[in-house]
PDB file of N, CA and C in Angstrom:
ATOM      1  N   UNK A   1     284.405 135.256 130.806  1.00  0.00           N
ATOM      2  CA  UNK A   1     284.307 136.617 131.278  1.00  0.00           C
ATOM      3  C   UNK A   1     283.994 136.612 132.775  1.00  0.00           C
ATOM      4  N   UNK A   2     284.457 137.320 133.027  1.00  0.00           N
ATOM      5  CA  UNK A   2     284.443 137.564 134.843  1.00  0.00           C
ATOM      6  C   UNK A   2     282.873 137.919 135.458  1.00  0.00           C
ATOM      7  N   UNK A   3     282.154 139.084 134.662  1.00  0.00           N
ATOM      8  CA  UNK A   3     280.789 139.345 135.035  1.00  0.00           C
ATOM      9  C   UNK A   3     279.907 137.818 135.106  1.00  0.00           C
ATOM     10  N   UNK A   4     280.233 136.986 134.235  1.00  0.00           N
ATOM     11  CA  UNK A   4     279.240 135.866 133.801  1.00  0.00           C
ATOM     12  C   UNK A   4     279.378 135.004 135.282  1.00  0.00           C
ATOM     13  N   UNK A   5     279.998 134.974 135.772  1.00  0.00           N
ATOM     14  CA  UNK A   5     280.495 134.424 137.003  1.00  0.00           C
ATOM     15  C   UNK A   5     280.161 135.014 138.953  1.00  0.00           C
ATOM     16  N   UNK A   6     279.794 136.397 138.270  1.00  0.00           N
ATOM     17  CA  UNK A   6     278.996 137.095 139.233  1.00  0.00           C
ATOM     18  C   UNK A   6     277.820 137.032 139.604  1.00  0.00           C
ATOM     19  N   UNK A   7     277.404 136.891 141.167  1.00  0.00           N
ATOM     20  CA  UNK A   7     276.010 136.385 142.015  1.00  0.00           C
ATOM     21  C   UNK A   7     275.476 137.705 141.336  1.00  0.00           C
ATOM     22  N   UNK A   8     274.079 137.889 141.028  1.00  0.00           N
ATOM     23  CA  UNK A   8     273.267 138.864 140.605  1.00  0.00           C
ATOM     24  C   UNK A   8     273.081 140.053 141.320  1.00  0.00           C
ATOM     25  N   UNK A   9     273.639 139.448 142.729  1.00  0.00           N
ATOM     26  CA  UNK A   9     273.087 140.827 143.862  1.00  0.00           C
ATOM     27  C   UNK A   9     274.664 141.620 143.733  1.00  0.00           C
ATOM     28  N   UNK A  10     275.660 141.063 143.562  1.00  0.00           N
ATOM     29  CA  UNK A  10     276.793 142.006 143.317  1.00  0.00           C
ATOM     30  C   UNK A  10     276.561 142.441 142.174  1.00  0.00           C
ATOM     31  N   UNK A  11     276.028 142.530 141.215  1.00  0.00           N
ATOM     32  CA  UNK A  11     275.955 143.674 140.295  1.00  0.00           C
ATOM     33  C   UNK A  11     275.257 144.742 140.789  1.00  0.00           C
ATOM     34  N   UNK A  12     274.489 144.355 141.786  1.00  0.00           N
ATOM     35  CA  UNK A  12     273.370 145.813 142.017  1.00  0.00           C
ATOM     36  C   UNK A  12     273.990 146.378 142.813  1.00  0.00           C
ATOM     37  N   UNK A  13     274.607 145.803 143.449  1.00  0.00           N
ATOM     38  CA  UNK A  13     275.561 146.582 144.271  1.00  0.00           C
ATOM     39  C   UNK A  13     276.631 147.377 143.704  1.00  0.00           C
ATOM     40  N   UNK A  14     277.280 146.952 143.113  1.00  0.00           N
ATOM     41  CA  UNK A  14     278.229 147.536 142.284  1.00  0.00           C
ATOM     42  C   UNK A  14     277.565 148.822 141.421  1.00  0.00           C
ATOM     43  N   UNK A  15     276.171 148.439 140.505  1.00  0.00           N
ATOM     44  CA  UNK A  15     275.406 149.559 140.109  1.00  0.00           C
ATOM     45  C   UNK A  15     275.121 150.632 141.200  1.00  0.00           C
ATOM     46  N   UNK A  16     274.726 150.318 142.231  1.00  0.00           N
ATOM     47  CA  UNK A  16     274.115 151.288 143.416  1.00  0.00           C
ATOM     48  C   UNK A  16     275.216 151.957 143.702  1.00  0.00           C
ATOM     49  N   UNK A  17     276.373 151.540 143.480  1.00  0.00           N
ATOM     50  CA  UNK A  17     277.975 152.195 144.186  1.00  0.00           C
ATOM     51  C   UNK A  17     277.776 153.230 143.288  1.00  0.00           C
ATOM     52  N   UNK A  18     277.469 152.610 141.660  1.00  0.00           N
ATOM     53  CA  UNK A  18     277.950 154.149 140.984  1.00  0.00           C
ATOM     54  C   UNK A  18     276.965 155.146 140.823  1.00  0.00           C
ATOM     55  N   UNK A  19     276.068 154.651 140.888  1.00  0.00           N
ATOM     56  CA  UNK A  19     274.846 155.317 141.095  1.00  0.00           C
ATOM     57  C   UNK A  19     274.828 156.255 142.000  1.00  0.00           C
ATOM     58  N   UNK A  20     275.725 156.524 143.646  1.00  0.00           N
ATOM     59  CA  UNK A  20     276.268 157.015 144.171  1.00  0.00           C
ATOM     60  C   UNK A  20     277.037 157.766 144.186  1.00  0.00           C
ATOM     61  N   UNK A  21     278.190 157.777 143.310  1.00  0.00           N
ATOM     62  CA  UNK A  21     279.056 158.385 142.713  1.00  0.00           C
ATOM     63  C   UNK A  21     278.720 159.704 141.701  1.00  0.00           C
ATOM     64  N   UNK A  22     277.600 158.883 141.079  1.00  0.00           N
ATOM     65  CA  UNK A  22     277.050 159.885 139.641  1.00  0.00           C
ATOM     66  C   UNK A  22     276.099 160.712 140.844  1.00  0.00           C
ATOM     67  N   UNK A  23     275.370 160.448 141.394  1.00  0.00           N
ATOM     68  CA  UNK A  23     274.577 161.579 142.168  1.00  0.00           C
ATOM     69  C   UNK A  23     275.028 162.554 142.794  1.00  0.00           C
ATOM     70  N   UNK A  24     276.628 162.117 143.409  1.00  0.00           N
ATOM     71  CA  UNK A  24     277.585 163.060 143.942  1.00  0.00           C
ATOM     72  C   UNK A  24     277.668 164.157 143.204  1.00  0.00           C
ATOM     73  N   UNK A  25     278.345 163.851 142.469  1.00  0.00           N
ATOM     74  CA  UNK A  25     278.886 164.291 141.051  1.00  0.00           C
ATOM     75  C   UNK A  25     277.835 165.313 140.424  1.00  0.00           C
ATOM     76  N   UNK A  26     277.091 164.707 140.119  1.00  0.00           N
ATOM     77  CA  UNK A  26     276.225 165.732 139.619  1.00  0.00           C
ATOM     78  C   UNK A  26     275.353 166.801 140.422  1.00  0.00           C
ATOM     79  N   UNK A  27     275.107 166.397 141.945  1.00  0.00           N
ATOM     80  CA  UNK A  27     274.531 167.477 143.233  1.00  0.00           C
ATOM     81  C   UNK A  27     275.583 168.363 143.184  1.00  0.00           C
ATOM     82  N   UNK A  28     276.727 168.139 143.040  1.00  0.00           N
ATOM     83  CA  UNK A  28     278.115 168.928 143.128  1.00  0.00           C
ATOM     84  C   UNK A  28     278.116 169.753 142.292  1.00  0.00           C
ATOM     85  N   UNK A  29     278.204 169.645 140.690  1.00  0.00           N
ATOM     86  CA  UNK A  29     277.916 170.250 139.431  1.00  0.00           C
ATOM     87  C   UNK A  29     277.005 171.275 139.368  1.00  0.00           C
ATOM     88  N   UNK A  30     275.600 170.851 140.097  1.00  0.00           N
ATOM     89  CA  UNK A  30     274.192 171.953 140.216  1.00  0.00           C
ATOM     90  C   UNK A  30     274.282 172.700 141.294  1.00  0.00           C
ATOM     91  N   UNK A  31     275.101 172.523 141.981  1.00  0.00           N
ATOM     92  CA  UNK A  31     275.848 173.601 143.394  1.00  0.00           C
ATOM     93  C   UNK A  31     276.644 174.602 143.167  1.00  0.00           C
ATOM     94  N   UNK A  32     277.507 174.016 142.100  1.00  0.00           N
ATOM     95  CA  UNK A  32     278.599 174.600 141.924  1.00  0.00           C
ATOM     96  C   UNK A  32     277.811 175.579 140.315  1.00  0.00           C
ATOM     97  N   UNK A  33     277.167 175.330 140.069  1.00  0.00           N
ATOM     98  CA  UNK A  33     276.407 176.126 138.985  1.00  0.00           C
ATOM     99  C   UNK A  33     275.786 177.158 139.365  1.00  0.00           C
ATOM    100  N   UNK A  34     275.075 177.086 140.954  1.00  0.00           N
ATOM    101  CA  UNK A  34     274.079 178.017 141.485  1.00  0.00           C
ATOM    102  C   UNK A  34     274.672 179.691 141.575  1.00  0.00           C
ATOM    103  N   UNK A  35     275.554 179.647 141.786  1.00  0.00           N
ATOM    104  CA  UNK A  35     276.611 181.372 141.770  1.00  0.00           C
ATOM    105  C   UNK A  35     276.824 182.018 139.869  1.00  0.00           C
ATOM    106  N   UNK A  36     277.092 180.789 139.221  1.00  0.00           N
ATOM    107  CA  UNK A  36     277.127 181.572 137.909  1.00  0.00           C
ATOM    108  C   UNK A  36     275.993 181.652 137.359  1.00  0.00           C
ATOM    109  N   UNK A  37     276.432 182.204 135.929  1.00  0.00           N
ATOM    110  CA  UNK A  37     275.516 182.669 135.243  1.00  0.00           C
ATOM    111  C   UNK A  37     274.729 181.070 134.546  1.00  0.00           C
ATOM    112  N   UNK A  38     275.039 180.287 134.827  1.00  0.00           N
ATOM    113  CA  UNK A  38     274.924 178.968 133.967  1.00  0.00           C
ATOM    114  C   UNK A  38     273.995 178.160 134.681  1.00  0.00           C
ATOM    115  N   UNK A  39     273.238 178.024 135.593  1.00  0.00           N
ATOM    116  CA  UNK A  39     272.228 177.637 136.819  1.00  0.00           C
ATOM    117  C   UNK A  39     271.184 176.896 135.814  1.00  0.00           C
ATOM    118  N   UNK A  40     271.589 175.747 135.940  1.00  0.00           N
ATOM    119  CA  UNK A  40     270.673 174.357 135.725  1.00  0.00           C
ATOM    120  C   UNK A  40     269.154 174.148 136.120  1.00  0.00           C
ATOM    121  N   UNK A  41     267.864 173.960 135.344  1.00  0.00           N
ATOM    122  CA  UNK A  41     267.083 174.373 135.805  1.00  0.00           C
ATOM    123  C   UNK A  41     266.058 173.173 136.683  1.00  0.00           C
ATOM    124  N   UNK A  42     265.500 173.897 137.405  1.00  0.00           N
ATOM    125  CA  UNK A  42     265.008 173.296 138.892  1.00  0.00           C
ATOM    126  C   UNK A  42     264.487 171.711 138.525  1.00  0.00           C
ATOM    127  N   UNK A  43     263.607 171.584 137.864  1.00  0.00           N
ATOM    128  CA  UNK A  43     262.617 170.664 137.337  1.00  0.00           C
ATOM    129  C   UNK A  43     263.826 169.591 136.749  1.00  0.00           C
ATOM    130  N   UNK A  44     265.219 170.110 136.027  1.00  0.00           N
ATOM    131  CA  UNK A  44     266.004 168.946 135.502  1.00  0.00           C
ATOM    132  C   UNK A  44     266.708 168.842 136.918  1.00  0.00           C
ATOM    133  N   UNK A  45     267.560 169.364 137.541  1.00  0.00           N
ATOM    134  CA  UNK A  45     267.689 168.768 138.882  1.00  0.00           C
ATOM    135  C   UNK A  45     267.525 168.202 140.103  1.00  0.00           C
ATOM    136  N   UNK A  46     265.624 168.329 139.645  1.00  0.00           N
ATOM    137  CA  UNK A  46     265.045 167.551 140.887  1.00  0.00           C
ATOM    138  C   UNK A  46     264.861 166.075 139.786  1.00  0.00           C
ATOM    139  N   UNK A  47     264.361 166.002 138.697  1.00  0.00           N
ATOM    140  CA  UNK A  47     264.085 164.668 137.842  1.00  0.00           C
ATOM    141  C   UNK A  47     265.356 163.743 138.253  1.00  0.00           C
ATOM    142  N   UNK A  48     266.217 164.791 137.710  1.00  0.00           N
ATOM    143  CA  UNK A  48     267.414 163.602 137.510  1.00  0.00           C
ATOM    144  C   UNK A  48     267.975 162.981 138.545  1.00  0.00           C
ATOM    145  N   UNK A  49     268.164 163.944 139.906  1.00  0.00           N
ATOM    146  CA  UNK A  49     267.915 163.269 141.495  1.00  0.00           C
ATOM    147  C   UNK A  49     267.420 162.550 141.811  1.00  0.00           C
ATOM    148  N   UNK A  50     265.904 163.275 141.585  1.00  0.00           N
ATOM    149  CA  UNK A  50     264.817 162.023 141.906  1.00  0.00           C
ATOM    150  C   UNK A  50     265.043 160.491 141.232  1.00  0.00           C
ATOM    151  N   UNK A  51     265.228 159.996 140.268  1.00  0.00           N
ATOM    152  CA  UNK A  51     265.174 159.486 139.593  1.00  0.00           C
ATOM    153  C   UNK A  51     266.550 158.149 139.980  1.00  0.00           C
ATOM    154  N   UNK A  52     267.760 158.910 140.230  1.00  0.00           N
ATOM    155  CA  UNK A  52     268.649 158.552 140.422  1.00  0.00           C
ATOM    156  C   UNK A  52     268.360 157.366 141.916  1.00  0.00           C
ATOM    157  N   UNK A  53     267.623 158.612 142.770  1.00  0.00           N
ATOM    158  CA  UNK A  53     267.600 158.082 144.202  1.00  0.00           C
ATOM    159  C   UNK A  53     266.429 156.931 144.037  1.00  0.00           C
ATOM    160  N   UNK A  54     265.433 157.107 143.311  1.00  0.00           N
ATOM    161  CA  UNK A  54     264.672 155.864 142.990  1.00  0.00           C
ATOM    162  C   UNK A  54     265.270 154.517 142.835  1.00  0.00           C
ATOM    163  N   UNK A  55     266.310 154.986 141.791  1.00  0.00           N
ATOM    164  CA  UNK A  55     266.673 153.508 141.029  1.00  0.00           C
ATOM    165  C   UNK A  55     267.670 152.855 142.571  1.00  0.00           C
ATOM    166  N   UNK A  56     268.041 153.622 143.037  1.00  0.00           N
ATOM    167  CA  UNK A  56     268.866 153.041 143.793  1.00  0.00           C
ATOM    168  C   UNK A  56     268.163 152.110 145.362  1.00  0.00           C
ATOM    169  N   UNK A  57     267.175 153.114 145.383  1.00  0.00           N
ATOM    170  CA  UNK A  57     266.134 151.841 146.706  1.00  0.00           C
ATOM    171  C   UNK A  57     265.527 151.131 145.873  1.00  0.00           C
ATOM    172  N   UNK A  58     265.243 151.030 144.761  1.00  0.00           N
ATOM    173  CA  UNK A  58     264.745 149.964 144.179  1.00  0.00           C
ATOM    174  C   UNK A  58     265.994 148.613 144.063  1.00  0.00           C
ATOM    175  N   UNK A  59     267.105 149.258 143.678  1.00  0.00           N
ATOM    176  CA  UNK A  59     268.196 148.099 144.229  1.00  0.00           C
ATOM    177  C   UNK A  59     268.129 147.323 145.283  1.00  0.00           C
ATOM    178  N   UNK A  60     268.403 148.388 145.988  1.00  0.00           N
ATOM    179  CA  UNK A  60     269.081 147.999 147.512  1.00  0.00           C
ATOM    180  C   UNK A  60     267.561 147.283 148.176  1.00  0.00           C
ATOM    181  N   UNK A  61     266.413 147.493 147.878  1.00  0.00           N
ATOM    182  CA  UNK A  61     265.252 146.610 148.151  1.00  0.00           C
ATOM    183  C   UNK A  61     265.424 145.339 147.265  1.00  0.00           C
ATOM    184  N   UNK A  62     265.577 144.995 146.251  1.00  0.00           N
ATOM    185  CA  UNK A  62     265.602 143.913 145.633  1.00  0.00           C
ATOM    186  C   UNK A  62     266.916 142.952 146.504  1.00  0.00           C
ATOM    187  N   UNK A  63     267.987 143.517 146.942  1.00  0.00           N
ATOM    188  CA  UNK A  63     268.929 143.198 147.072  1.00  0.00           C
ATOM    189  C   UNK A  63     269.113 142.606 148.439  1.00  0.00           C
ATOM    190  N   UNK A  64     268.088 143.391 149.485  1.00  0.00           N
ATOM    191  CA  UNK A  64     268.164 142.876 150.919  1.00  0.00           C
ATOM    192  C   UNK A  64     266.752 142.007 150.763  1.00  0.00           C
ATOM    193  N   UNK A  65     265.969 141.852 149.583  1.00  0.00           N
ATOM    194  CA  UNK A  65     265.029 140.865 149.971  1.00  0.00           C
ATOM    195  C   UNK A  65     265.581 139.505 149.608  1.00  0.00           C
ATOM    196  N   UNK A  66     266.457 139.513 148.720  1.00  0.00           N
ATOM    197  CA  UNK A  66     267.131 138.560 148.387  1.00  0.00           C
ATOM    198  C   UNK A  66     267.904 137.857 149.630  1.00  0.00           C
ATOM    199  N   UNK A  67     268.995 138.738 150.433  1.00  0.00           N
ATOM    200  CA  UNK A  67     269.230 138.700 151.589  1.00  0.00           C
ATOM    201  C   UNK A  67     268.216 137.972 152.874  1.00  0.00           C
ATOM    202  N   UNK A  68     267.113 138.759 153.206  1.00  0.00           N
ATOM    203  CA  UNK A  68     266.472 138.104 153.635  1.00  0.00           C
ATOM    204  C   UNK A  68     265.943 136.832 153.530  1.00  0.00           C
ATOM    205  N   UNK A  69     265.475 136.696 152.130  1.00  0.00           N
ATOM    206  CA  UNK A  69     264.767 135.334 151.622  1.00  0.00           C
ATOM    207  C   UNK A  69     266.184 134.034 152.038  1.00  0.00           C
ATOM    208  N   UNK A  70     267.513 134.824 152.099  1.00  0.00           N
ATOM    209  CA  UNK A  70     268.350 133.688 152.586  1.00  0.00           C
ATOM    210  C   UNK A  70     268.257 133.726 153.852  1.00  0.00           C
ATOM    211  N   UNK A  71     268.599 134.492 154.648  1.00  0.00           N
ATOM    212  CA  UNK A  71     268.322 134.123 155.682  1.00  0.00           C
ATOM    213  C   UNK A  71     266.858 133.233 156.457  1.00  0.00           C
ATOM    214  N   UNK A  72     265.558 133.551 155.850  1.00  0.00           N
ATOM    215  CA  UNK A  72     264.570 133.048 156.246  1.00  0.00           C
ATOM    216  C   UNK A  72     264.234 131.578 155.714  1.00  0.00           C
ATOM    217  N   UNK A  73     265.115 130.963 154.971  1.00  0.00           N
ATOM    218  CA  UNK A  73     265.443 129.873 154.214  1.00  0.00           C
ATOM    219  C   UNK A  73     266.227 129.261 154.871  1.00  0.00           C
ATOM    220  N   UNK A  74     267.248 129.698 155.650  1.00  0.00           N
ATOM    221  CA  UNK A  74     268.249 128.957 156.340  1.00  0.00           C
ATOM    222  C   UNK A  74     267.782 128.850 157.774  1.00  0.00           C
ATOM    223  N   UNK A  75     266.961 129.474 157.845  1.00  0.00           N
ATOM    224  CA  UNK A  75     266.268 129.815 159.691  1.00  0.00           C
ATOM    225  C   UNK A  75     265.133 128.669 160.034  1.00  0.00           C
ATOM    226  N   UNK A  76     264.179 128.634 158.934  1.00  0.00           N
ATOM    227  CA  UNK A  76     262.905 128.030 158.892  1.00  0.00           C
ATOM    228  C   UNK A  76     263.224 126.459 158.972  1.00  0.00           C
ATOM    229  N   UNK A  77     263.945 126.258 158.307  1.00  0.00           N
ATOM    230  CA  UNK A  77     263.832 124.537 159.023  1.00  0.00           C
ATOM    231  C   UNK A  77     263.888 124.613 160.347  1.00  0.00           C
ATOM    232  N   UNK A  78     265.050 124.634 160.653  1.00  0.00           N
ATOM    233  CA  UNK A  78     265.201 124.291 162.301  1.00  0.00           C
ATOM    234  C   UNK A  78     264.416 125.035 163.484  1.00  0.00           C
ATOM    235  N   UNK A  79     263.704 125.834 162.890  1.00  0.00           N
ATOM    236  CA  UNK A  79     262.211 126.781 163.966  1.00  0.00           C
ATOM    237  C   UNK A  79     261.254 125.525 163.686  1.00  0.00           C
ATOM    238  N   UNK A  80     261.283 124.912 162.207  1.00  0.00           N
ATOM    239  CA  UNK A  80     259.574 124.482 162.294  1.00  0.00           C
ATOM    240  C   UNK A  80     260.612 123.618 163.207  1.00  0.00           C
ATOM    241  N   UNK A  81     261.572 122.297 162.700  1.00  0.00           N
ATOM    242  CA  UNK A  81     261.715 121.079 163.418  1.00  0.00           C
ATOM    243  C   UNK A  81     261.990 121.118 164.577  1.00  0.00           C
ATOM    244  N   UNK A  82     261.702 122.309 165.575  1.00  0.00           N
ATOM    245  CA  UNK A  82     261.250 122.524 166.973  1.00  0.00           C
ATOM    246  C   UNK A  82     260.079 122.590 167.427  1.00  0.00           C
ATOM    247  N   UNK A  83     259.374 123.579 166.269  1.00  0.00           N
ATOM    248  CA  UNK A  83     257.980 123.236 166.694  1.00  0.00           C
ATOM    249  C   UNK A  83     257.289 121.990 166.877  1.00  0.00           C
ATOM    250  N   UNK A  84     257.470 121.208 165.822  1.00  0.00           N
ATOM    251  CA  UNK A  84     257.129 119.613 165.758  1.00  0.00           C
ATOM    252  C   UNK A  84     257.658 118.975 166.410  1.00  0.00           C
ATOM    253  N   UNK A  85     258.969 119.247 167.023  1.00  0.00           N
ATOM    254  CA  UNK A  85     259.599 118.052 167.733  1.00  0.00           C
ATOM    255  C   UNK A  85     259.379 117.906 169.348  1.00  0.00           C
ATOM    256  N   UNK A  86     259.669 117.166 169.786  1.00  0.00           N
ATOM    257  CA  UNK A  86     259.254 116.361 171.341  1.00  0.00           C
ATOM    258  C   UNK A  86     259.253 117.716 172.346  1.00  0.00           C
TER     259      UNK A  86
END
């Protein structure tokens, strides 16, 4: 299977994409509700926002620390073996 073969941080990414998509989508839906008679109520459109926008910096933080931790992994040798060296 193709997923089994995928680095861990492209899934979150890929999740965060749709996660993006669905927030669109649904800010759009509770906009487009606000003129009729059918107006979605406040407390479920701020949860489900809220909620949405959570999961997604919780990604994108897991995802650039990962990032980072490579970069500061690939950096740190050759800083210390300057410090120590002649």
């Amino acid at each position: 299977m193709v997923l089994e073969s995928w680095p861990w941080w492209q899934i979150t990414l890929g999740i965060d994409a749709l996660l993006t998509f669905f927030l669109l989508f649904f800010a759009d839906a509770a906009l487009a509700r606000i003129d009729s008679q059918r107006v979605w109520r406040d407390e479920t459109v701020l949860r489900t926002s809220s909620t949405i926008a959570f999961l997604r910096a919780a990604l994108s933080i897991a995802t650039m620390s990962h990032f980072f931790y490579i970069a500061l992994t690939t950096i740190a040798p050759t800083s210390v073996l300057r410090l120590l060296g002649p």
